[in-house]
N, C-alpha and C. Protein backbone atom coordinates (compact mmCIF):
# COMPACT_ATOMS: atom_id res chain seq x y z
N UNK A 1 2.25 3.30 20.20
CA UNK A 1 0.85 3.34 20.54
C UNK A 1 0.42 4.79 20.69
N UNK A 2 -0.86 5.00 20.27
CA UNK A 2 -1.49 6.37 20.54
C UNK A 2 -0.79 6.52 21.77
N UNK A 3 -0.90 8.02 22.43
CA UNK A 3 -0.91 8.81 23.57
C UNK A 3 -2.12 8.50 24.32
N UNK A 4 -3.63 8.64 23.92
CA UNK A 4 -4.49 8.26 24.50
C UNK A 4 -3.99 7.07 24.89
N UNK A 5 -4.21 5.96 24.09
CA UNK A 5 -3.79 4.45 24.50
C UNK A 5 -2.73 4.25 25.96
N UNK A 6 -1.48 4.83 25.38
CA UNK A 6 0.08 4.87 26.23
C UNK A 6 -0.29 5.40 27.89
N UNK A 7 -2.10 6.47 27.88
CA UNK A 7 -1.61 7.15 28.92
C UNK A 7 -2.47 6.19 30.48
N UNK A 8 -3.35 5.22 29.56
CA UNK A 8 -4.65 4.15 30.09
C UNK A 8 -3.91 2.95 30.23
N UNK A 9 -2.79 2.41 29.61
CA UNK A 9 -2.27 1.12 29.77
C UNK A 9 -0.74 1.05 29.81
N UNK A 10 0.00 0.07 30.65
CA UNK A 10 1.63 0.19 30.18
C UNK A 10 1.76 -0.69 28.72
N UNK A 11 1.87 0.21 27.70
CA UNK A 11 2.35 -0.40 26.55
C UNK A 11 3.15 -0.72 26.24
N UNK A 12 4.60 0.07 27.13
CA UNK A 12 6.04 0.42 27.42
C UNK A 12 6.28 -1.21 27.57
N UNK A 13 5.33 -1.94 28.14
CA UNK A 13 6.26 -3.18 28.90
C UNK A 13 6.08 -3.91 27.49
N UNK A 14 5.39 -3.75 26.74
CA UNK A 14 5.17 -4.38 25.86
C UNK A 14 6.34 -4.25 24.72
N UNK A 15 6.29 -3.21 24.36
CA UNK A 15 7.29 -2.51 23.76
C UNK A 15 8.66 -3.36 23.69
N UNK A 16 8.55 -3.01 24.94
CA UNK A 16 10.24 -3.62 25.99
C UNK A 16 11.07 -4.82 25.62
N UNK A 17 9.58 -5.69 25.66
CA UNK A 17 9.46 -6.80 25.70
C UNK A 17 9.41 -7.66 24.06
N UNK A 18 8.88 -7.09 23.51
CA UNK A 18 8.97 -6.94 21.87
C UNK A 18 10.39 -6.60 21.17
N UNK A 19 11.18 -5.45 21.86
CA UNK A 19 12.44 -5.55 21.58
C UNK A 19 13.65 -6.65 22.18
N UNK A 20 13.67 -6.81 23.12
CA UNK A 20 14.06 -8.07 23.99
C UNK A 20 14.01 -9.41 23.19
N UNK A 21 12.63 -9.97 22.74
CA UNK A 21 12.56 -10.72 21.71
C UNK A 21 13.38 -10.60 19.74
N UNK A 22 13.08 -9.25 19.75
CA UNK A 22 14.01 -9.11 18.71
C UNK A 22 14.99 -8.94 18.89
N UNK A 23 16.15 -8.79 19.78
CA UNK A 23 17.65 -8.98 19.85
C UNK A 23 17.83 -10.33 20.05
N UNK A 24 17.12 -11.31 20.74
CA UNK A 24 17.30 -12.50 20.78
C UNK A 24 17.26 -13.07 19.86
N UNK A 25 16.15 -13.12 19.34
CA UNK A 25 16.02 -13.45 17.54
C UNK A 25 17.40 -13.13 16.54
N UNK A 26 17.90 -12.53 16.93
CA UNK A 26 18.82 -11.71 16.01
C UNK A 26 20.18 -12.30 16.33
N UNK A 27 20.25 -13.07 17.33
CA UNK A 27 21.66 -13.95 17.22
C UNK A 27 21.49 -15.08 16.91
N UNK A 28 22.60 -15.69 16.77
CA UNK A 28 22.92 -16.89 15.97
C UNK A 28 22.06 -18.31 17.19
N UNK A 29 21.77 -18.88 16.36
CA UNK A 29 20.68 -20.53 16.57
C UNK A 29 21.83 -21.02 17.17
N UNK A 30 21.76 -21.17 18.86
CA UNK A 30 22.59 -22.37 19.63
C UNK A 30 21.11 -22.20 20.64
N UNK A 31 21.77 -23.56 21.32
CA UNK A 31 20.90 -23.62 22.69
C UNK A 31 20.29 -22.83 23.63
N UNK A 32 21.39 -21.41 23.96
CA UNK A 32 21.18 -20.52 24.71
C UNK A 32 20.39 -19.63 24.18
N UNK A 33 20.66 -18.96 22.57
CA UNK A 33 20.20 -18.40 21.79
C UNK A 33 18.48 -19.09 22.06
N UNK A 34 18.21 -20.31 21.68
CA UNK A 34 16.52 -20.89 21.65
C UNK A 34 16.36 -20.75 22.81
N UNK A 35 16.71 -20.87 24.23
CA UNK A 35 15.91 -20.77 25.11
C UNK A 35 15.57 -19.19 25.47
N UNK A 36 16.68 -18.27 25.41
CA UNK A 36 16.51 -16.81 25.24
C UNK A 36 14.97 -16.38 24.55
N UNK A 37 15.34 -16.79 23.19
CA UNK A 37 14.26 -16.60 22.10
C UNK A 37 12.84 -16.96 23.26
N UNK A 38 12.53 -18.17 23.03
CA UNK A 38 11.35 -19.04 23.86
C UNK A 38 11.01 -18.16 25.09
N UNK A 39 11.95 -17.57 26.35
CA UNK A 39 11.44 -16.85 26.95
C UNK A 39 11.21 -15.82 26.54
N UNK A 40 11.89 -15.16 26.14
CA UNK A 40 11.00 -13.91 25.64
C UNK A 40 9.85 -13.80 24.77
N UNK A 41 9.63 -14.98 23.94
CA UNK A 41 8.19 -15.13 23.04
C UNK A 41 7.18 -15.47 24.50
N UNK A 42 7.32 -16.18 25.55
CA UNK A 42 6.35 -16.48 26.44
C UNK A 42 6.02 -15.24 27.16
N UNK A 43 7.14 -14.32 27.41
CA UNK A 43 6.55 -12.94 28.45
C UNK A 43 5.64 -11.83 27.48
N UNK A 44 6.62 -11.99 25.77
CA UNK A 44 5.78 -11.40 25.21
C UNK A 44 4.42 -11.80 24.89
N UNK A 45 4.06 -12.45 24.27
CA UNK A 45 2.95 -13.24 24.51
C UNK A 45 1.79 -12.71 25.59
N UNK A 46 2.68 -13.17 26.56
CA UNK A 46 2.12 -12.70 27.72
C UNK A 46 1.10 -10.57 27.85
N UNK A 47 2.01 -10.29 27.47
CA UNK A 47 1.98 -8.97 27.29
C UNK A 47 0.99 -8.36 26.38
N UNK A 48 1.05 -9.00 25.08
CA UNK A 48 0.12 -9.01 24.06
C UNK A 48 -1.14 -8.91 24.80
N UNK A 49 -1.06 -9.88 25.47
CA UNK A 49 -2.94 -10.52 25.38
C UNK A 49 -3.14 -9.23 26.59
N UNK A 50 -2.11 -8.94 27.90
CA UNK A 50 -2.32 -8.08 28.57
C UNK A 50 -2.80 -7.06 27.98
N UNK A 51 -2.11 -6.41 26.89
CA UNK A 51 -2.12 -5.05 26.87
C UNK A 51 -3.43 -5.08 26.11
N UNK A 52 -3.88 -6.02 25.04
CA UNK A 52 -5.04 -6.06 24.17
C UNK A 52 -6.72 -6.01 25.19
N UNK A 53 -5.77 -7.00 26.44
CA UNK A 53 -7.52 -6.70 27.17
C UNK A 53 -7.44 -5.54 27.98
N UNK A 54 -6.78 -4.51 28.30
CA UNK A 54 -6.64 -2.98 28.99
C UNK A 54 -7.05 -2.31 27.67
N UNK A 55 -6.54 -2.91 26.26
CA UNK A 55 -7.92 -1.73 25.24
C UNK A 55 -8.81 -1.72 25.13
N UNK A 56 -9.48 -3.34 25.28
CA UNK A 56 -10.88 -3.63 25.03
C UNK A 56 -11.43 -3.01 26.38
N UNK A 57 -10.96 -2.94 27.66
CA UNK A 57 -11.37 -2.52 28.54
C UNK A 57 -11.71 -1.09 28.01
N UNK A 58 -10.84 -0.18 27.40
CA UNK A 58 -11.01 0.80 27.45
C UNK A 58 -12.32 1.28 26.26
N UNK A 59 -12.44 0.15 25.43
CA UNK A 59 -13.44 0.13 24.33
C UNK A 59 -14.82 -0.47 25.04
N UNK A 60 -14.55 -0.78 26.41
CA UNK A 60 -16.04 -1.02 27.23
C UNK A 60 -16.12 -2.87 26.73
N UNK A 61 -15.22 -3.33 26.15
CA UNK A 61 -15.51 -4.93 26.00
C UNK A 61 -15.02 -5.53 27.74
N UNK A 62 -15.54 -6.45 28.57
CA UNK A 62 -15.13 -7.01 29.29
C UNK A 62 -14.47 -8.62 28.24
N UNK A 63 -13.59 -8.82 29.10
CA UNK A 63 -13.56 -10.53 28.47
C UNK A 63 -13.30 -11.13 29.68
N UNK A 64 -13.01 -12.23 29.49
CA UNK A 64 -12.61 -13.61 30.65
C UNK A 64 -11.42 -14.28 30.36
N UNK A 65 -10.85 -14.48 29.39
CA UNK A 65 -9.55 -15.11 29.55
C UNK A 65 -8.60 -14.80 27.76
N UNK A 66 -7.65 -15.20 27.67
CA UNK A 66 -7.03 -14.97 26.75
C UNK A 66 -7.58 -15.07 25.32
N UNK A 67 -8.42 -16.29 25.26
CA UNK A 67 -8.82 -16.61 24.14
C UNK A 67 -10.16 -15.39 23.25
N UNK A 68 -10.82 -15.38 24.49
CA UNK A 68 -11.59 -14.36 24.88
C UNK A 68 -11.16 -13.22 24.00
N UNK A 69 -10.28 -12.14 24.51
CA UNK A 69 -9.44 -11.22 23.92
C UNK A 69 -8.89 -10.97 22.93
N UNK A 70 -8.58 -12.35 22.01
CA UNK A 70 -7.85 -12.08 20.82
C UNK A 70 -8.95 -12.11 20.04
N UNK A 71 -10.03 -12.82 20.08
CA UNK A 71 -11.39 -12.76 19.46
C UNK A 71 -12.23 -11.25 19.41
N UNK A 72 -11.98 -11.03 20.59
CA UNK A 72 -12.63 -9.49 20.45
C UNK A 72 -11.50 -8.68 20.27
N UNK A 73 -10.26 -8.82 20.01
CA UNK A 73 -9.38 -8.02 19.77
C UNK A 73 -9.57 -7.48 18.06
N UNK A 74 -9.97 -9.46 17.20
CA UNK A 74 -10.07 -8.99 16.31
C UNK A 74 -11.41 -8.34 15.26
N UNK A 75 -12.77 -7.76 17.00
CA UNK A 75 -13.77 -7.34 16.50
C UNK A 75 -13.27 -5.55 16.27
N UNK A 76 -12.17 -5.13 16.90
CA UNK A 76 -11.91 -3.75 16.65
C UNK A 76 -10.50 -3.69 16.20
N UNK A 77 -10.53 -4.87 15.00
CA UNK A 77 -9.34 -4.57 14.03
C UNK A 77 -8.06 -4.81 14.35
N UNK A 78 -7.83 -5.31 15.81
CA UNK A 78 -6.18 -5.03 16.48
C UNK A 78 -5.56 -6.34 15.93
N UNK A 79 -6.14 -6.88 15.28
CA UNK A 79 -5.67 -8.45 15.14
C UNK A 79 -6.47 -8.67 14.00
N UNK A 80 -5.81 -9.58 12.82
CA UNK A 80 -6.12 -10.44 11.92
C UNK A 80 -7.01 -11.63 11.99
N UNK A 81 -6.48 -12.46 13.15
CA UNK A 81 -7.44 -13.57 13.01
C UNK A 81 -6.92 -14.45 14.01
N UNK A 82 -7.64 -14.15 15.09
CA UNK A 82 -7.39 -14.89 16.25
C UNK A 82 -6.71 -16.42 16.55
N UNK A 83 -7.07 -17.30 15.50
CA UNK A 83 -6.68 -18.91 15.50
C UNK A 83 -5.01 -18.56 15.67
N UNK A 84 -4.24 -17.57 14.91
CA UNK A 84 -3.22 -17.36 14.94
C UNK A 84 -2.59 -17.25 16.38
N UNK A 85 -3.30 -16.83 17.13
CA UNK A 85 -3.08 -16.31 18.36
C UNK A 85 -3.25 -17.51 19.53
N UNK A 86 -4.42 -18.45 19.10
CA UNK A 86 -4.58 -19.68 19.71
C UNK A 86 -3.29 -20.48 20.00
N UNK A 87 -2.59 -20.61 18.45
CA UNK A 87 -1.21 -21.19 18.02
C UNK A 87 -0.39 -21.06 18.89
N UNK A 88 -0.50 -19.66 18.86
CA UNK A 88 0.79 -19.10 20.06
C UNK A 88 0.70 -19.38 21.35
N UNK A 89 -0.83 -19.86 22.05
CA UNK A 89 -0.93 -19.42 23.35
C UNK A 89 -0.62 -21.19 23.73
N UNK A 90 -1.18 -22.01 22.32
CA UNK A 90 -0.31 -23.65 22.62
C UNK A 90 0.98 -24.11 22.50
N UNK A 91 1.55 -23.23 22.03
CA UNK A 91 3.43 -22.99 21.98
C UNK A 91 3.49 -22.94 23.28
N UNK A 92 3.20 -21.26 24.08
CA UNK A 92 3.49 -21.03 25.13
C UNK A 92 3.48 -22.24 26.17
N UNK A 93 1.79 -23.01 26.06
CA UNK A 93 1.58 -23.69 27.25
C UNK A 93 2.76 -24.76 26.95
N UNK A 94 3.23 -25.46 25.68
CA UNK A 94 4.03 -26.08 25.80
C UNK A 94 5.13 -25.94 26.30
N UNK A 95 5.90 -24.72 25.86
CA UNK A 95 7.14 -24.41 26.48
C UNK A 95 7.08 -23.71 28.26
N UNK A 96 6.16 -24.09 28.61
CA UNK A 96 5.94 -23.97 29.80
C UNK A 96 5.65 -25.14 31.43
N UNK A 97 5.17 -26.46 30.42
CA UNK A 97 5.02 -27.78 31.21
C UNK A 97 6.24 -28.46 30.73
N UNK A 98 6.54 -28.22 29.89
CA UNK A 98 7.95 -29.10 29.79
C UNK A 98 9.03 -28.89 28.97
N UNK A 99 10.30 -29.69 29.15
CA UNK A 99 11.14 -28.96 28.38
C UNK A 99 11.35 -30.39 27.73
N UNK A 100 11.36 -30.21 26.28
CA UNK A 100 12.52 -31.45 25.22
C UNK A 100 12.90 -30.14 24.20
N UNK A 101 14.02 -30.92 24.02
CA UNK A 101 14.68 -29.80 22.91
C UNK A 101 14.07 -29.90 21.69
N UNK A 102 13.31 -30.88 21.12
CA UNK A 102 12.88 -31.43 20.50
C UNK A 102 11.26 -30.32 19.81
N UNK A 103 10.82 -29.90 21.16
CA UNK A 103 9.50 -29.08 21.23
C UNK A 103 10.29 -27.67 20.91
N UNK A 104 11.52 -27.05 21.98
CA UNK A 104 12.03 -26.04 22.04
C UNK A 104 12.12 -25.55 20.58
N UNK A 105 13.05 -26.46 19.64
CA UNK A 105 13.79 -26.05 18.69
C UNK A 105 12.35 -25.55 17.20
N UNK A 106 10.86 -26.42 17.43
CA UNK A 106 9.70 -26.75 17.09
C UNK A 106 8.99 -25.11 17.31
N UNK A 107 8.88 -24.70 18.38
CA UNK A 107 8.77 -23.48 19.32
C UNK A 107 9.47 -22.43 18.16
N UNK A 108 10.91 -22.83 17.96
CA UNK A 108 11.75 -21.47 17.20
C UNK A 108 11.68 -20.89 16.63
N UNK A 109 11.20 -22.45 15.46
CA UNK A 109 10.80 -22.22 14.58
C UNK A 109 9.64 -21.17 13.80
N UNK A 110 8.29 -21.07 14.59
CA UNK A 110 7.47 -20.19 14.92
C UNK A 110 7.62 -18.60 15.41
N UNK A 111 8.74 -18.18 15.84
CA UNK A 111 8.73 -17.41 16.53
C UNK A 111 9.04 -15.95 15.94
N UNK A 112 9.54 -16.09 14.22
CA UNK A 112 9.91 -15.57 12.89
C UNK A 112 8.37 -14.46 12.95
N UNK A 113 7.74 -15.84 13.08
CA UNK A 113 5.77 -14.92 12.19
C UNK A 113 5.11 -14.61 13.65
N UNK A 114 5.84 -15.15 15.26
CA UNK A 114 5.46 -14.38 16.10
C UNK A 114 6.01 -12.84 15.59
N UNK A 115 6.99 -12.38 15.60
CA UNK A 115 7.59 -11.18 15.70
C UNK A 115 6.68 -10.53 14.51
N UNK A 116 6.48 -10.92 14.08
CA UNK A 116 5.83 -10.01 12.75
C UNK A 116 4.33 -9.96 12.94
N UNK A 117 3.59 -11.01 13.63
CA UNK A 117 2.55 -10.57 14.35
C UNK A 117 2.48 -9.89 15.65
N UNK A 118 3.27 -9.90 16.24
CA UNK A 118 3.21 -8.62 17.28
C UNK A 118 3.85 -7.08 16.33
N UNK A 119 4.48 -7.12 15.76
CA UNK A 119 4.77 -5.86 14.80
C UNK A 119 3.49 -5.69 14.23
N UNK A 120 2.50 -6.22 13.80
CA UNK A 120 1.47 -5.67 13.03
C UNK A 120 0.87 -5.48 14.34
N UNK A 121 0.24 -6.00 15.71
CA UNK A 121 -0.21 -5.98 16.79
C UNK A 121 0.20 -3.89 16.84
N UNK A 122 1.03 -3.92 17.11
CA UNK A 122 1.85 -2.19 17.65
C UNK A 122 1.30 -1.68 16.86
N UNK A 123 1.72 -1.59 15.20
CA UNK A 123 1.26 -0.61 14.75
C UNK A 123 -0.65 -0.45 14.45
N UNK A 124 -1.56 -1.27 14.57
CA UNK A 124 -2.40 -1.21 14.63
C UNK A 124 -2.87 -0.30 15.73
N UNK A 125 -2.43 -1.34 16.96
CA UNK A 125 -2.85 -0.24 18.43
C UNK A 125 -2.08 1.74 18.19
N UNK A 126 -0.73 1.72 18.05
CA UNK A 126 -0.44 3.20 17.20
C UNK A 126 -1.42 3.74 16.49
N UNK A 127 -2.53 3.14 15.80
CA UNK A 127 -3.31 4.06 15.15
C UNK A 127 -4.86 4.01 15.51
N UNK A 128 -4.97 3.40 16.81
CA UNK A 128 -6.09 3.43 17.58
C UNK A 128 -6.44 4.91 18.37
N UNK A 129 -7.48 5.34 18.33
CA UNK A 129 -7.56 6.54 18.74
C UNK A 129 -8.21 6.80 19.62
């Protein structure tokens, strides 16, 4: 992320948290491996939408809740197209009220074109100025 950006928001956790998800990703598909994965897509997640509404803050947008944010995230380019982001935030709520392995393994599956949408997420904000 810019320096401006890095010095107004913790991007670091984001970062962190983005790598965390990619080492998990990166081992082999057992049980422990998907639930690993799954938490770390939910904190990241989490983080995303954090760090996206501390820019819009800083771009003078107020919002109100997540959905909010990825919509105006993608009025200053930081994002492609919000529905994508919807997707994710109904993964999350799922893997969050309940557990079947059934949803989990459903969840995993997804979590390929999460990583690559938070990778385009970074380098966008990186070239925010």
């Amino acid at each position: 992320m810019s320096l401006k950006i890095l010095k107004k928001i913790d991007g670091q956790s984001l970062l962190d948290a983005h790598a965390a998800l990619k080492r998990s990703l990166a081992q082999p598909e057992n049980e422990f491996s998907r639930n690993s994965s799954i938490q770390c897509f939910e904190f990241t997640l989490e983080l995303v939408w954090k760090t996206l509404k501390r820019v819009l803050e800083i771009y003078g947008v107020e919002v109100a809740n997540s959905r909010d944010t990825f919509r105006a995230a993608m009025k200053i380019n930081v994002i492609d197209a919000p529905e994508v982001w919807f997707k994710y935030i109904e993964l999350r709520n799922l893997s969050s009220h309940t557990y079947k392995e059934s949803i989990a393994k459903q969840i995993y599956q997804e979590l390929p074109g999460f990583d690559a949408d938070v990778d385009n997420v970074v380098s966008k904000l990186k070239n925010l100025q």
